[in-house]
Protein backbone atom coordinates (compact mmCIF):
# COMPACT_ATOMS: atom_id res chain seq x y z
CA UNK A 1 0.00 0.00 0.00
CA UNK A 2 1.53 3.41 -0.97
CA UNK A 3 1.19 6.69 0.79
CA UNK A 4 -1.25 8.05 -2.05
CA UNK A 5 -3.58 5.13 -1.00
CA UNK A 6 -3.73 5.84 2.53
CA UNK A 7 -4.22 9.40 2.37
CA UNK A 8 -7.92 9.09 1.13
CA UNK A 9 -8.48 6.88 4.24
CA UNK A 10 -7.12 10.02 6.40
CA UNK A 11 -9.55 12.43 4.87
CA UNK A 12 -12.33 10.18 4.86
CA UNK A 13 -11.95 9.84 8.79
CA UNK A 14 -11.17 13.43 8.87
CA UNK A 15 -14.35 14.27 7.07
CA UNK A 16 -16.37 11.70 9.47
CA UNK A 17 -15.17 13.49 12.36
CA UNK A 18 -16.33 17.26 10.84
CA UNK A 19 -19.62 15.87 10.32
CA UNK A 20 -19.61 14.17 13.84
CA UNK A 21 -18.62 17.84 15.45
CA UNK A 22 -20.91 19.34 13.13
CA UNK A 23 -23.94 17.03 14.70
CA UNK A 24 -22.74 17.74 18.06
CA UNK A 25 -23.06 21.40 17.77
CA UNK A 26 -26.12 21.64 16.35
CA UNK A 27 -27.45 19.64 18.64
CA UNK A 28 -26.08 21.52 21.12
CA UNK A 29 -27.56 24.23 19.83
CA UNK A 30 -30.85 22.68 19.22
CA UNK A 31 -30.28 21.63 22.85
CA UNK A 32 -30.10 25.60 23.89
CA UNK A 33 -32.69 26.37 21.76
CA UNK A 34 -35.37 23.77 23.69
CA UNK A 35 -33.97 25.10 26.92
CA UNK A 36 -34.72 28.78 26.21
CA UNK A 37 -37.88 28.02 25.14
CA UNK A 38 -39.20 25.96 27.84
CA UNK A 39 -37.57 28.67 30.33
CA UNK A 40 -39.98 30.95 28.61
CA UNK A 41 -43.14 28.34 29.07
CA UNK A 42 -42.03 28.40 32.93
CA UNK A 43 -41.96 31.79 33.14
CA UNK A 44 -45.16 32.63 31.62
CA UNK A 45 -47.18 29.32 33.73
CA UNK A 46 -45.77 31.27 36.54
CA UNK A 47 -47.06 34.27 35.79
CA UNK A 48 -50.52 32.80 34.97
CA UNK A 49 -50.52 31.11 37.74
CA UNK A 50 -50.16 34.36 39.70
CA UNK A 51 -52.74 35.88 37.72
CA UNK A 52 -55.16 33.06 38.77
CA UNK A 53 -54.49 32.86 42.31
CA UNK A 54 -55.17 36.96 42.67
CA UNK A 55 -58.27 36.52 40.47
CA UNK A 56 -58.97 33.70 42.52
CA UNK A 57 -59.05 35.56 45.79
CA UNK A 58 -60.77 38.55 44.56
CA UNK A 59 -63.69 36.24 43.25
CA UNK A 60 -63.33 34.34 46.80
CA UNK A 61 -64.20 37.82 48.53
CA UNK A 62 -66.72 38.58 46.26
CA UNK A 63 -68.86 35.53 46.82
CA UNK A 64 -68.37 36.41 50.91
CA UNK A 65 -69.38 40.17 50.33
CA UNK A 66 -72.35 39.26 48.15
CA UNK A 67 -73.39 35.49 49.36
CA UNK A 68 -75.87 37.21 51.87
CA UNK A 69 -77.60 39.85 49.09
CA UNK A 70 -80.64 38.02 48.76
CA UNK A 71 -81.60 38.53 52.76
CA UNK A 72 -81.74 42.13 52.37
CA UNK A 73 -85.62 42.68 50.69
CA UNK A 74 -86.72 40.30 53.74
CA UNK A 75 -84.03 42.35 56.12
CA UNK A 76 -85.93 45.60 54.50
CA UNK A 77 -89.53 44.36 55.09
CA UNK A 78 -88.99 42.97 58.47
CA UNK A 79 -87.58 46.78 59.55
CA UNK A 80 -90.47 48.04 57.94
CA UNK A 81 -92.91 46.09 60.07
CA UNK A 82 -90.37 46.37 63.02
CA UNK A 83 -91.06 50.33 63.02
CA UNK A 84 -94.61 50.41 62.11
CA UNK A 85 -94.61 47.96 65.83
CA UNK A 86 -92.95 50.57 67.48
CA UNK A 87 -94.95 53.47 66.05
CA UNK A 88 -98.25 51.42 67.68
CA UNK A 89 -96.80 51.16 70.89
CA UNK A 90 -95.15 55.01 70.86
CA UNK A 91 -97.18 56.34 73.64
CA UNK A 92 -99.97 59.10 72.20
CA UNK A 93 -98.31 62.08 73.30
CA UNK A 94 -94.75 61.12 71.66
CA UNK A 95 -96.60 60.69 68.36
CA UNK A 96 -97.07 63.67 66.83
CA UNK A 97 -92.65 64.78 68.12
CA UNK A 98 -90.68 63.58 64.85
């Protein structure tokens, strides 16, 4: 075997190992790529995740502040008929002071 002979066996390993480098770096880069992207997707489910727990509470404390409404047209009639009571058993002479 002469020199000539061996040398395309040199480049041909030569050339394997570019392309293996070649693969390894853009997969490495592939590999940066996926990582800044799901960094992203965490930061943003965070943030949502804020958003929902605030619009959570708020709703929470809305329910509490309202979840008694409904009593007040009874609360209103009862007071109603609790002053027109008192009114009947106002003695005469307080009656006509306002």
């Amino acid at each position: 075997m002469s020199a000539t002979e061996a040398m395309p066996e040199i480049l041909a390993i030569t050339q394997n190992q570019t392309l293996w480098w070649i693969t390894l770096g853009v997969g490495l880069v592939v590999a940066l790529v996926v990582t800044a992207l799901l960094e992203a997707l965490r930061q943003t489910v965070v943030k949502v995740k804020d958003s929902v727990e605030v619009l959570w509470t708020m709703g929470t404390r809305l329910a509490q502040n309202t979840s008694t409404t409904y009593v007040l047209d009874n609360t209103k009639q009862r007071g109603g008929e609790l002053l027109a009571e008192l009114e009947r058993r106002r003695p005469p002479a307080e009656r006509s002071r306002p």
